[in-house]
Protein backbone atom coordinates (compact mmCIF):
# COMPACT_ATOMS: atom_id res chain seq x y z
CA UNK A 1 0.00 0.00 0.00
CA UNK A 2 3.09 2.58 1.15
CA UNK A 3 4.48 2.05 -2.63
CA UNK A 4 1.12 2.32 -4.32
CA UNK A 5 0.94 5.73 -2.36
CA UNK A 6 4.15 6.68 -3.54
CA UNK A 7 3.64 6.06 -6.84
CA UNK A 8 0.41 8.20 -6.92
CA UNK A 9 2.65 10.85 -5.40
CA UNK A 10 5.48 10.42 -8.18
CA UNK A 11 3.06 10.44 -10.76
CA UNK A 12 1.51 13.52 -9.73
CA UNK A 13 5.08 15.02 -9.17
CA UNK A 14 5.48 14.27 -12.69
CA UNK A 15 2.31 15.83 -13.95
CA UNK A 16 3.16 18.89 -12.22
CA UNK A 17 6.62 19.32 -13.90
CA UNK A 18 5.31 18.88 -17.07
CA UNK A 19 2.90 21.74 -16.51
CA UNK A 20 5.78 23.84 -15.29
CA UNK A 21 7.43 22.82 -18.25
CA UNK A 22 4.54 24.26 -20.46
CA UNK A 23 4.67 27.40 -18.80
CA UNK A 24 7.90 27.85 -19.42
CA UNK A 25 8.30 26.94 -23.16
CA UNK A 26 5.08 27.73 -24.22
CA UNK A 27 4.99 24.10 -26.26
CA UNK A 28 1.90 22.10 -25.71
CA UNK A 29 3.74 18.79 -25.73
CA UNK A 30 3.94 19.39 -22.14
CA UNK A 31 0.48 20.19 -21.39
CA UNK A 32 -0.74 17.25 -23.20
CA UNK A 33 1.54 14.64 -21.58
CA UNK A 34 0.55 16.56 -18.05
CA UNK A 35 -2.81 15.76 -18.62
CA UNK A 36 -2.21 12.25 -19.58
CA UNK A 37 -0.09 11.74 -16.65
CA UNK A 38 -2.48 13.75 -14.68
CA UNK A 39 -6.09 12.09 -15.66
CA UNK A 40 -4.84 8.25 -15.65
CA UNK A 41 -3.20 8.62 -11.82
CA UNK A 42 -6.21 10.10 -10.85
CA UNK A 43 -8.10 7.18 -12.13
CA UNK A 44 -6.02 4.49 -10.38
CA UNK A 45 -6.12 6.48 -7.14
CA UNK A 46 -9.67 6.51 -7.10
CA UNK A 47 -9.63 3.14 -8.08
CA UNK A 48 -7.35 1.71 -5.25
CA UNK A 49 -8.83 3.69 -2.89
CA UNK A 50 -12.51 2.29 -3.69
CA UNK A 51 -11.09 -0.98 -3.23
CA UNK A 52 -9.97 -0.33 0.36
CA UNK A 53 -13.39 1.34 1.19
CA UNK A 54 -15.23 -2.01 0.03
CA UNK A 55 -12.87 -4.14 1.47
CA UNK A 56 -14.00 -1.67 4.70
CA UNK A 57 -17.17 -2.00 4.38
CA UNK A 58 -17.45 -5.85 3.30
């Protein structure tokens, strides 16, 4: 679970560069692959942590 929440935490590191990166250089390379990076680690958090609530609950 520890490296699961690391990973989230990487991940969003990484989104977050790449938006820095866009507003640095202006090139939407960056923005896209922040988004990407962004919406699919959001998905798998949400995920993981609706498994832990049902396994909770059940």
């Amino acid at each position: 679970m520890l490296l699961f929440r690391w990973a989230i935490l990487f991940l969003l590191l990484v989104a977050g560069v790449s938006f820095a990166f866009y507003a640095g250089t202006g090139q939407a390379k960056y923005r896209r692959v922040g988004w990407i990076v962004l919406k699919w680690t959001l998905l798998a958090a949400f995920g993981f942590f609706a498994v832990l609530i049902a396994e909770r609950v059940a």
